[in-house]
C-alpha atoms as a PDB file:
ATOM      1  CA  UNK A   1       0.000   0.000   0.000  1.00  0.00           C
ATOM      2  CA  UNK A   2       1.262   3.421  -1.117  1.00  0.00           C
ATOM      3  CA  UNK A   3       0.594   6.659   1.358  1.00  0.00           C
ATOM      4  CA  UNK A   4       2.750   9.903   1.963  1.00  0.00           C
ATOM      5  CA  UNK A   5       5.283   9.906   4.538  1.00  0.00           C
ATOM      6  CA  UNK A   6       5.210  12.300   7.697  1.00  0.00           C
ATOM      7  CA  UNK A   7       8.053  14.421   8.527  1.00  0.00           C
ATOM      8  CA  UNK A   8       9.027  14.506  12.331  1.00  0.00           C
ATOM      9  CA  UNK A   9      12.311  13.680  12.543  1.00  0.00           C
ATOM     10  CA  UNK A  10      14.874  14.972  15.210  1.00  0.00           C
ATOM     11  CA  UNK A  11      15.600  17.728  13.628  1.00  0.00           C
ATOM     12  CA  UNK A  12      18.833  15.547  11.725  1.00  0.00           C
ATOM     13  CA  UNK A  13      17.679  16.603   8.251  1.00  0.00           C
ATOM     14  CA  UNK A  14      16.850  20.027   6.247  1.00  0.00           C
ATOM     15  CA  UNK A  15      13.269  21.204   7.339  1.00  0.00           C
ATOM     16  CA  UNK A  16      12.587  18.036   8.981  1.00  0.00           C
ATOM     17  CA  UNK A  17      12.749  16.181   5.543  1.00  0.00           C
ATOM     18  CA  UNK A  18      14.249  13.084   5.674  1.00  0.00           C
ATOM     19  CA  UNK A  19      16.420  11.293   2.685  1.00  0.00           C
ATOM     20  CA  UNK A  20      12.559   8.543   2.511  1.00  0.00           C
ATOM     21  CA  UNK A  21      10.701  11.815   2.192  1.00  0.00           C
ATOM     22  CA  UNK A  22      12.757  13.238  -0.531  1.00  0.00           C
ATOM     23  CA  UNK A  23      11.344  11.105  -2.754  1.00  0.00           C
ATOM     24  CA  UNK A  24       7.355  11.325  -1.329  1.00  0.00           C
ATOM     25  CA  UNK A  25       5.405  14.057  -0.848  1.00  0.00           C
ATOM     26  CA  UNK A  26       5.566  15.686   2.654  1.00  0.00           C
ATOM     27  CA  UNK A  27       2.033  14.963   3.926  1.00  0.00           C
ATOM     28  CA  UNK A  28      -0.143  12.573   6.479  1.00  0.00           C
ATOM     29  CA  UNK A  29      -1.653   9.814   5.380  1.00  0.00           C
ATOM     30  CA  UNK A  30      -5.533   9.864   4.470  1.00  0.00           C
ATOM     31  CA  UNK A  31      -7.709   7.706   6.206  1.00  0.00           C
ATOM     32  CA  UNK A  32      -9.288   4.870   4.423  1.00  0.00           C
ATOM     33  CA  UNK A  33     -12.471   5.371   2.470  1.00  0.00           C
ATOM     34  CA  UNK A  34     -15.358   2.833   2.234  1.00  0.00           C
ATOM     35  CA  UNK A  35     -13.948  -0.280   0.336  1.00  0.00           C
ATOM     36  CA  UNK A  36     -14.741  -0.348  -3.459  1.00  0.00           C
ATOM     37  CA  UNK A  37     -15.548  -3.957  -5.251  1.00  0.00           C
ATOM     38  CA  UNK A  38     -12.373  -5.156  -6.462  1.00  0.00           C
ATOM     39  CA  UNK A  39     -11.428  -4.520 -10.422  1.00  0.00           C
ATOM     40  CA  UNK A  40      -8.505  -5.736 -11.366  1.00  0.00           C
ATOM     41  CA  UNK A  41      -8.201  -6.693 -14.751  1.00  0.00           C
ATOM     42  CA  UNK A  42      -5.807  -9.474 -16.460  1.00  0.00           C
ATOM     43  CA  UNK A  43      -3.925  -7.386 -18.101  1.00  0.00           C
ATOM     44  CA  UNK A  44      -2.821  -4.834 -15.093  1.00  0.00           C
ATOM     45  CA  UNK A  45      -2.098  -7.974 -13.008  1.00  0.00           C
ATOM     46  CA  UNK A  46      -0.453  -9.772 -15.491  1.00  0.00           C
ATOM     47  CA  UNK A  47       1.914  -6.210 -15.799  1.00  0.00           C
ATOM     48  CA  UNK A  48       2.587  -6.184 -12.020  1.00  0.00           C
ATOM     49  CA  UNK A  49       3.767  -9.468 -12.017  1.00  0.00           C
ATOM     50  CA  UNK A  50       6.322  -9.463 -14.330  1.00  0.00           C
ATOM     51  CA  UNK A  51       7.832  -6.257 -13.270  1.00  0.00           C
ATOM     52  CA  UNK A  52       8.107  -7.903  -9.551  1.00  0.00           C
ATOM     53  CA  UNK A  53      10.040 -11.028 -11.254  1.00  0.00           C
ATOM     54  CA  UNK A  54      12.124  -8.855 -12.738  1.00  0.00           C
ATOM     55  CA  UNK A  55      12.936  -6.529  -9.668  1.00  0.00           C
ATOM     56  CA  UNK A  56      13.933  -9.858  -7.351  1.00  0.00           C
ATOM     57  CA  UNK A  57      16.965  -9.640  -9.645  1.00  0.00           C
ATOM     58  CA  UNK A  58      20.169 -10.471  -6.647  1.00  0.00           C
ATOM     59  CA  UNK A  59      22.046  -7.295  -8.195  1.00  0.00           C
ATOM     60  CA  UNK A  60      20.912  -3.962  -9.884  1.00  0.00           C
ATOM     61  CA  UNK A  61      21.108  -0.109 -10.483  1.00  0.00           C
ATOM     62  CA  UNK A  62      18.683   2.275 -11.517  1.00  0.00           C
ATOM     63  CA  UNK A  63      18.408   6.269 -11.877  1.00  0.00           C
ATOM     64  CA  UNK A  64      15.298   8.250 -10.715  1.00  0.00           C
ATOM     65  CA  UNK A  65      14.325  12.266 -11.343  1.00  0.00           C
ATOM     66  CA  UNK A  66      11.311  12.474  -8.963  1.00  0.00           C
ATOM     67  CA  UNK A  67       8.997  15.752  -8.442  1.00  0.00           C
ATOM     68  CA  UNK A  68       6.772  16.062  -5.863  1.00  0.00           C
ATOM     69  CA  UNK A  69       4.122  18.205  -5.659  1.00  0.00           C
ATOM     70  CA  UNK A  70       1.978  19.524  -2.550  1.00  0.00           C
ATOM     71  CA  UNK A  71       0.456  22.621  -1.345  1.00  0.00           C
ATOM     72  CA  UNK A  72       2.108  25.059   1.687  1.00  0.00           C
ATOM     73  CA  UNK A  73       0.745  26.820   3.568  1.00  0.00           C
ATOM     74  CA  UNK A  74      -1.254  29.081   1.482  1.00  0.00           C
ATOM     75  CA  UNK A  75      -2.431  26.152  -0.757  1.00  0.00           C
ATOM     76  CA  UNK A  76      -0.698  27.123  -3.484  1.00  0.00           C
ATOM     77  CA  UNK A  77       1.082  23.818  -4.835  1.00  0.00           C
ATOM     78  CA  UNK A  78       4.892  23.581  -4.706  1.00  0.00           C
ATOM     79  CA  UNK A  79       7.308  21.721  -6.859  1.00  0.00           C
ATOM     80  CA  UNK A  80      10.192  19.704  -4.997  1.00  0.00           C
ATOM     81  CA  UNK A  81      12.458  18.214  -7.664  1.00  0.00           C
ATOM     82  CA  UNK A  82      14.790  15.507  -6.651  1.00  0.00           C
ATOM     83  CA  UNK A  83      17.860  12.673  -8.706  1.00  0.00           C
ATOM     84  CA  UNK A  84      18.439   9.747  -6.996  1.00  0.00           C
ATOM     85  CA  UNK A  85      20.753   6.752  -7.226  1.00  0.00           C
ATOM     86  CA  UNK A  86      19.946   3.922  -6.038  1.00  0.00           C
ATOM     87  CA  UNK A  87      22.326   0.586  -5.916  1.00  0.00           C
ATOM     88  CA  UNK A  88      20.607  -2.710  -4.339  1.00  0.00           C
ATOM     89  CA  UNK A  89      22.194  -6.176  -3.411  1.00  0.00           C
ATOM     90  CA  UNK A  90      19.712  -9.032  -2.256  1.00  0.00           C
ATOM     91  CA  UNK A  91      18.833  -9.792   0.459  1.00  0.00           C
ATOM     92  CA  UNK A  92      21.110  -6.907   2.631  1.00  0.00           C
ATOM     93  CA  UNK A  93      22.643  -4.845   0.870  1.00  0.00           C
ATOM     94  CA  UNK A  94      21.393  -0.899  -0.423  1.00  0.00           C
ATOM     95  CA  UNK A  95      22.756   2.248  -1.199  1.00  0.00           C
ATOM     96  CA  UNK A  96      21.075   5.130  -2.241  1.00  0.00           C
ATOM     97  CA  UNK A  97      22.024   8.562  -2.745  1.00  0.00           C
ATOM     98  CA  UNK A  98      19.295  11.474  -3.170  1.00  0.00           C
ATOM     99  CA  UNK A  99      20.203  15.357  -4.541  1.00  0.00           C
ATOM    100  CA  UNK A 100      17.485  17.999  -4.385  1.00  0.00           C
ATOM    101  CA  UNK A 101      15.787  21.173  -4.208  1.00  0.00           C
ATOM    102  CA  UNK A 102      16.067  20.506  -0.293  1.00  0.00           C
ATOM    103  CA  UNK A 103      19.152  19.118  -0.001  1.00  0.00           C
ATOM    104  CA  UNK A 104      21.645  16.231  -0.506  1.00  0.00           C
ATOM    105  CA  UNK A 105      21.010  12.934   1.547  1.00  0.00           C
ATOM    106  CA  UNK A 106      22.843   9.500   1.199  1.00  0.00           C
ATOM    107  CA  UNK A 107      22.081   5.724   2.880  1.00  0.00           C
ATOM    108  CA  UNK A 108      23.855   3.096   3.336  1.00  0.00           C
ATOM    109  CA  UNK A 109      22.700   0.020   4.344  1.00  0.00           C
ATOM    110  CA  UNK A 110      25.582  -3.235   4.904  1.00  0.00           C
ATOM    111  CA  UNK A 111      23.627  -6.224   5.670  1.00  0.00           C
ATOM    112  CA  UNK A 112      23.215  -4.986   9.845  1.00  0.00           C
ATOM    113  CA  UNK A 113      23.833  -1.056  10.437  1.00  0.00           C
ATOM    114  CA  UNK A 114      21.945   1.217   8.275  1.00  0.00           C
ATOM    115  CA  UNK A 115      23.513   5.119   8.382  1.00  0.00           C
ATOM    116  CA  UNK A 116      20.999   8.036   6.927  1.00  0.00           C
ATOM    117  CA  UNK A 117      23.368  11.092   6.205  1.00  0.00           C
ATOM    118  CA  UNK A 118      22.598  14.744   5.346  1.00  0.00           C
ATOM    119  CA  UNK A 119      25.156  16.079   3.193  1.00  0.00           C
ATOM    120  CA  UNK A 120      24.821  19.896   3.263  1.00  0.00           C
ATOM    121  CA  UNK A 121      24.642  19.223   7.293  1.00  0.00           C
ATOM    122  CA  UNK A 122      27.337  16.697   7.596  1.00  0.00           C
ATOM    123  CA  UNK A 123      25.369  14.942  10.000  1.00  0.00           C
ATOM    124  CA  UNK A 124      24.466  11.154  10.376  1.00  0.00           C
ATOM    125  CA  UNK A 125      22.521   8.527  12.471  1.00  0.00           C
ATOM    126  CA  UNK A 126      22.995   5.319  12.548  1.00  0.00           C
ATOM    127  CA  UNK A 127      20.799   2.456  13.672  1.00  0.00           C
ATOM    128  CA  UNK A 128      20.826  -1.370  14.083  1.00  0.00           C
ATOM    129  CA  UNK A 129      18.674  -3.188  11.348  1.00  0.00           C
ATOM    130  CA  UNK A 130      17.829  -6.693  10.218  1.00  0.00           C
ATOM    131  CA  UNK A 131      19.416  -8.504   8.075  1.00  0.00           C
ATOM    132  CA  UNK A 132      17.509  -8.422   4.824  1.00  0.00           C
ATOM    133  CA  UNK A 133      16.173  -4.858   2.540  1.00  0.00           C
ATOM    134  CA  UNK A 134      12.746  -4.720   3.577  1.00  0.00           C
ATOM    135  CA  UNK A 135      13.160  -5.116   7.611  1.00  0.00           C
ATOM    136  CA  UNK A 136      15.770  -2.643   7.171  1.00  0.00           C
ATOM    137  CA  UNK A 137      13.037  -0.056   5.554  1.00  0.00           C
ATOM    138  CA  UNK A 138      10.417  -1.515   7.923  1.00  0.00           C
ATOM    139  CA  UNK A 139      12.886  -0.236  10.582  1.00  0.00           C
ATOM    140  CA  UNK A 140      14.111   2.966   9.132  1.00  0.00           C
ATOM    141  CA  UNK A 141      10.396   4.261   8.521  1.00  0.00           C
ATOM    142  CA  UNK A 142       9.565   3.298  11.725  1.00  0.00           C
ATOM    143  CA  UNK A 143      12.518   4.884  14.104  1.00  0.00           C
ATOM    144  CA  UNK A 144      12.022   7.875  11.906  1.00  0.00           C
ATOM    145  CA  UNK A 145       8.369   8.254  11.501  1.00  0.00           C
ATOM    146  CA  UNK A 146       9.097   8.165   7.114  1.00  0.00           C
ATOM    147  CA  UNK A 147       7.185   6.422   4.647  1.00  0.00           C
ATOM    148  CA  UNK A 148       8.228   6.006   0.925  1.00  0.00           C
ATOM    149  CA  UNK A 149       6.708   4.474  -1.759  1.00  0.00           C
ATOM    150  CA  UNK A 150       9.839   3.890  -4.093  1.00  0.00           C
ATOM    151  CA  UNK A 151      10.172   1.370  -1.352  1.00  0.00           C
ATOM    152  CA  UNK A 152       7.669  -0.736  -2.989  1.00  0.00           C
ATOM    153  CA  UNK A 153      10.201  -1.757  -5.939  1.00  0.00           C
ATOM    154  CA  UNK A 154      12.140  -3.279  -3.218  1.00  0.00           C
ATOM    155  CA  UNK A 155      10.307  -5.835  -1.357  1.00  0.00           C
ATOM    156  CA  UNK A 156      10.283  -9.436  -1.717  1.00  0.00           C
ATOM    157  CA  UNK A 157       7.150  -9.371  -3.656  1.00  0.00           C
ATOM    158  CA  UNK A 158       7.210  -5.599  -5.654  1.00  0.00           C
ATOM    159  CA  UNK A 159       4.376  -6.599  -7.460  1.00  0.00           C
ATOM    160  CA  UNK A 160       2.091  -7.189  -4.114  1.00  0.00           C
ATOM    161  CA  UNK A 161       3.262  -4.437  -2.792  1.00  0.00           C
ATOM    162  CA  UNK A 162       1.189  -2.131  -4.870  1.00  0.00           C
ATOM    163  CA  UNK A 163      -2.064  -3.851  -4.677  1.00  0.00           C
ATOM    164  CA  UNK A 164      -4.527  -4.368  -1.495  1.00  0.00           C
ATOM    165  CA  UNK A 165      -7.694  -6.663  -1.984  1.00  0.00           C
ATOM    166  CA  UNK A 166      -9.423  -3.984  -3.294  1.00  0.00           C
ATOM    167  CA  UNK A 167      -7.364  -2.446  -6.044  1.00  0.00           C
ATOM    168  CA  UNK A 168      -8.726  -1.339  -8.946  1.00  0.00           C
ATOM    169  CA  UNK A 169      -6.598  -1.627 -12.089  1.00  0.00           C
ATOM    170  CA  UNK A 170      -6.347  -1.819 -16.167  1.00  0.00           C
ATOM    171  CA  UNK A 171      -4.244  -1.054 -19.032  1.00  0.00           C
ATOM    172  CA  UNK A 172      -4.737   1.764 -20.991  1.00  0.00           C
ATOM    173  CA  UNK A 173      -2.895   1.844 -24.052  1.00  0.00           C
ATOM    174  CA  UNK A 174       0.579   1.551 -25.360  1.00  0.00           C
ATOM    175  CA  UNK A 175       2.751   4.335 -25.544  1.00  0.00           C
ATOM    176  CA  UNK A 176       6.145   5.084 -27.189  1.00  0.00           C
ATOM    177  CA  UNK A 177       8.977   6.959 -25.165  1.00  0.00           C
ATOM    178  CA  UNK A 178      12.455   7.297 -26.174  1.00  0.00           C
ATOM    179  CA  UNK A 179      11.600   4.989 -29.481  1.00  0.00           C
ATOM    180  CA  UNK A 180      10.618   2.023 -26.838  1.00  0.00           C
ATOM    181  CA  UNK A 181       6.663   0.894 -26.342  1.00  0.00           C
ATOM    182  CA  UNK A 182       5.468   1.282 -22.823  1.00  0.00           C
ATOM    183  CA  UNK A 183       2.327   0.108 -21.470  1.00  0.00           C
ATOM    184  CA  UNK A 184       0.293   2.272 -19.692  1.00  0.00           C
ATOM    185  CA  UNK A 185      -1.821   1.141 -16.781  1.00  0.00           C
ATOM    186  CA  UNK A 186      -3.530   2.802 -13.991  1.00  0.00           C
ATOM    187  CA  UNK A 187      -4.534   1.214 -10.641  1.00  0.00           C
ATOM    188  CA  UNK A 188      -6.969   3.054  -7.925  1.00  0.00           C
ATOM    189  CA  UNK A 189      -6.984   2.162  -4.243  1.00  0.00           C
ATOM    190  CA  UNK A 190     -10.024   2.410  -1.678  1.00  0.00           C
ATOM    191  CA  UNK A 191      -7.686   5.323   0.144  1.00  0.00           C
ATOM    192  CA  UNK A 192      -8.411   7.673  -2.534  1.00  0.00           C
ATOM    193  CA  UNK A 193      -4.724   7.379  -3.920  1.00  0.00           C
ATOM    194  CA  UNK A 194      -4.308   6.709  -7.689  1.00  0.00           C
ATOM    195  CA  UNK A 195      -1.355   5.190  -9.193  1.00  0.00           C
ATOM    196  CA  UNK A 196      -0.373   5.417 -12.771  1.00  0.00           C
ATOM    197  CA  UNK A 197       2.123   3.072 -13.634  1.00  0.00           C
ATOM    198  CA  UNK A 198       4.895   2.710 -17.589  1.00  0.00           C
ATOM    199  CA  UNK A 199       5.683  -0.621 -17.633  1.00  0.00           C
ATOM    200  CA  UNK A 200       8.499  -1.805 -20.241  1.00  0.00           C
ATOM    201  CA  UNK A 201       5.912  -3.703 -22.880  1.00  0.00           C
ATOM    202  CA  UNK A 202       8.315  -6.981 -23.049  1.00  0.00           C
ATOM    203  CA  UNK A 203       8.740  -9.611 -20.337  1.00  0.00           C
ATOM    204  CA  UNK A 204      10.497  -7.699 -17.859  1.00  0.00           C
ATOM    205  CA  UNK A 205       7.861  -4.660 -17.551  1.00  0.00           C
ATOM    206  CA  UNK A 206      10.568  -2.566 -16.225  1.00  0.00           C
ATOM    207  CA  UNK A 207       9.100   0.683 -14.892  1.00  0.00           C
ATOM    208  CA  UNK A 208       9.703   4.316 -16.714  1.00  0.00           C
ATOM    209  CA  UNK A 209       7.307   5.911 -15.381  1.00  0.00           C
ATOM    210  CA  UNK A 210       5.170   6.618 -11.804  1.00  0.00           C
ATOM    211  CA  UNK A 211       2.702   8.992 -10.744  1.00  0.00           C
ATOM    212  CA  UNK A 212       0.566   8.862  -7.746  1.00  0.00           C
ATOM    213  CA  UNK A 213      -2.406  11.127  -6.766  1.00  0.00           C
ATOM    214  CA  UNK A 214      -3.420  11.724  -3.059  1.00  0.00           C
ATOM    215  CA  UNK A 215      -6.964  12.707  -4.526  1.00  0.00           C
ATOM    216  CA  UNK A 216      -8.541  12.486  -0.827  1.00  0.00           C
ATOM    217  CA  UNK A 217      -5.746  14.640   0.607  1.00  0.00           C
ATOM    218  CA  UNK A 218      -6.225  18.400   0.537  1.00  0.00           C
ATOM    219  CA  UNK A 219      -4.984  20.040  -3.094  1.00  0.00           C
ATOM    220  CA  UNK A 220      -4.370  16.715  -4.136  1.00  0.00           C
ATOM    221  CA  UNK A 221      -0.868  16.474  -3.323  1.00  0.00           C
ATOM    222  CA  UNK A 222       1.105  14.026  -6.747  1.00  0.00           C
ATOM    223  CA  UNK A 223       4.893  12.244  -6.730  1.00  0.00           C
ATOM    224  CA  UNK A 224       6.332  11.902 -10.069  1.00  0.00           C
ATOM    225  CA  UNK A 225       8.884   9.364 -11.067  1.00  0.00           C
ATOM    226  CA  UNK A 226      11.095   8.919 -13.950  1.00  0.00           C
ATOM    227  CA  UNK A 227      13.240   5.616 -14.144  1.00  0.00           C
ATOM    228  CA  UNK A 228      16.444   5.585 -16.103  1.00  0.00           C
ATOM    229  CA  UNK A 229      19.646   3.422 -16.698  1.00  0.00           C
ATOM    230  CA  UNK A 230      18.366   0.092 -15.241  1.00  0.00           C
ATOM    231  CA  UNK A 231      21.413  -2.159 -14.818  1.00  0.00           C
ATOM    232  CA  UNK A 232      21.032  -5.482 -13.924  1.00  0.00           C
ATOM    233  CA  UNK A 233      25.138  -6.378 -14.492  1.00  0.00           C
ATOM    234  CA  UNK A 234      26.462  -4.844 -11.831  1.00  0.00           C
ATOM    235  CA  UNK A 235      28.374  -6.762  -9.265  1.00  0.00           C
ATOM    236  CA  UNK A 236      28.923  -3.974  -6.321  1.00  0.00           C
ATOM    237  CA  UNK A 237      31.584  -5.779  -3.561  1.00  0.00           C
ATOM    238  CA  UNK A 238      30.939  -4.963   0.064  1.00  0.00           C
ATOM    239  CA  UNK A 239      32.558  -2.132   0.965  1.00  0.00           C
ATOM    240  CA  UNK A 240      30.846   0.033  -1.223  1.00  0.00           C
ATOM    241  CA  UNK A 241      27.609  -0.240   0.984  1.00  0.00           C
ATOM    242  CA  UNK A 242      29.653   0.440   4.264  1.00  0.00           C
ATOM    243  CA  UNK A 243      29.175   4.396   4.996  1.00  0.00           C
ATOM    244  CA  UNK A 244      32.555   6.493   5.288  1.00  0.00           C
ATOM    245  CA  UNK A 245      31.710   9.409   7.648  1.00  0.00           C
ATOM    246  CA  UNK A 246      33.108  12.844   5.625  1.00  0.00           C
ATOM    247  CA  UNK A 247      35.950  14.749   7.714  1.00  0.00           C
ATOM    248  CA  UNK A 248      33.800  16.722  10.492  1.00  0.00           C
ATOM    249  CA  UNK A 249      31.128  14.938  10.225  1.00  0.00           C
ATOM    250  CA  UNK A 250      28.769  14.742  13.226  1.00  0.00           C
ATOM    251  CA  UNK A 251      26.861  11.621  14.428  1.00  0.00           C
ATOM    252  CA  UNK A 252      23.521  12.307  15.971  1.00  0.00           C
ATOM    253  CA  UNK A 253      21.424  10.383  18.416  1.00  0.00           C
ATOM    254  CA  UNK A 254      18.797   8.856  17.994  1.00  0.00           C
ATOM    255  CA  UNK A 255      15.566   8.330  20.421  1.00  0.00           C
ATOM    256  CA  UNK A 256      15.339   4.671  21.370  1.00  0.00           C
ATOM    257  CA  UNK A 257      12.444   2.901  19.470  1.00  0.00           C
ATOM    258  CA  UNK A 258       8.957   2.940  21.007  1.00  0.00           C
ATOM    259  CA  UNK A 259       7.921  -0.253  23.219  1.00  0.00           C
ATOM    260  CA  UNK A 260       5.340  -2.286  21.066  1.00  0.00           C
ATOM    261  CA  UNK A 261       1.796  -2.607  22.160  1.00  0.00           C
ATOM    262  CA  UNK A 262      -1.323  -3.486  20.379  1.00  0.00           C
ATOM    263  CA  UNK A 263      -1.698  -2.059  17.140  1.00  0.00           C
ATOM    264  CA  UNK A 264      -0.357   1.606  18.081  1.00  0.00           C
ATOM    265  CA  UNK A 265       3.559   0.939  17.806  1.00  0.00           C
ATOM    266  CA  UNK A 266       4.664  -0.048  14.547  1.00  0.00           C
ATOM    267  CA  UNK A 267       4.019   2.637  11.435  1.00  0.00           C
ATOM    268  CA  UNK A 268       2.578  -0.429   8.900  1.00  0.00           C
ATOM    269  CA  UNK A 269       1.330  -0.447   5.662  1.00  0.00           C
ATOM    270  CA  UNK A 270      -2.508  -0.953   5.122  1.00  0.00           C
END
């Protein structure tokens, strides 16, 4: 399930924006409306799948130019315009690097410590994380109160993770960009977000292309993606996913995690 991340966050990054949230629009979650009949046709499921085969590859790169767009405090909607890097080794390793309107953040993630840095701060935290990409996230959203939906491409099951039981989805048409056909599809959840997704129109349905729409939010807040330079021949060694603090550098603390109880401690997806 795909929402918008909320900012609080120890005051460690640039207007309390973290590197997750440079790549999500700034704004609370919307609470769930009624739940439609599901509608999910062949062809839009069919889409999703390959494109999650294809992202369980062990090794791969990819490029994305993100905007995001919601309103201040005036309502008037602003643009946030982001590049990021991203370099991913199943099942534990990541690195991803993020420059921006807002500011320059990195992560690094080794298989047990993941480090968040802000560049034009030079400061870092550091945490103990599982041993695997998505408990790491799990536990990166959660000690920092972030959500981000370019998580979703890294799961152990990418295409699931963009679907609840009630999804509504199809395929529109086929579209050429850069000389390549492109499917394009379009998938509607019962939280009022929509997701448009540019899937590669071959067997690996690599994506080019995502927009979401917060349509129950106020101003309709949006997060555009552009995917670029997918490489799945890389073979990144170890120590580039081990974080070098810069000269100066300054490590901050973070609160210890909430205790668990009932259903109020751990920031899940619907």
């Amino acid at each position: 399930m795909l929402y918008p991340c909320k900012t609080r966050l120890l005051g460690l990054f640039v207007g309390g924006t973290a590197l997750a949230c440079a790549i999500v629009p700034g704004v609370e979650a919307a609470q769930s409306a009624k739940p439609a009949q599901p509608a999910l046709s062949q062809e839009a499921s069919t889409a999703l799948l390959q494109m999650g085969q294809a992202l369980l590859s062990k090794e791969f790169s990819v490029q994305v130019r993100t905007i995001r767009v919601s309103p201040d405090a005036n309502g008037e909607p602003l643009h946030i315009f982001h590049t990021i890097d991203v370099v991913a080794r199943r099942p534990d390793r990541l690195r991803v690097s993020v420059t921006g309107d807002d500011g320059g953040r990195k992560l690094f993630y080794d298989g047990k410590t993941a480090v968040v840095l802000n560049v034009g701060q030079n400061k870092y935290a550091t945490m103990d994380v599982p041993d695997t990409i998505p408990g790491m996230m799990e536990q990166v959203m959660g000690r920092l109160h972030v959500d981000f939906p370019l998580a979703d491409f890294l799961t152990d099951a990418p295409n699931k993770a963009f679907l609840t039981s009630q999804t509504k989805g199809k395929e529109v048409n086929t579209v050429t960009i850069d000389g390549a056909p492109y499917r394009h599809l379009v998938y509607s959840q019962p939280s009022g977000t929509q997701l448009e997704l540019w899937l590669g129109n071959n067997e690996q349905a690599l994506p080019r292309r995502l927009v979401l729409t917060y349509r129950s939010l106020p101003g309709q807040p949006s997060f555009i993606a552009e995917f670029s330079n997918w490489n799945f021949s890389i073979h990144p060694t170890d120590s580039e996913f081990v974080f070098q603090a810069p000269a100066n550098a300054a490590q901050v603390a973070l609160t210890p995690p909430a205790e668990k109880s009932g259903t109020s401690a751990n920031h899940r997806r619907n």
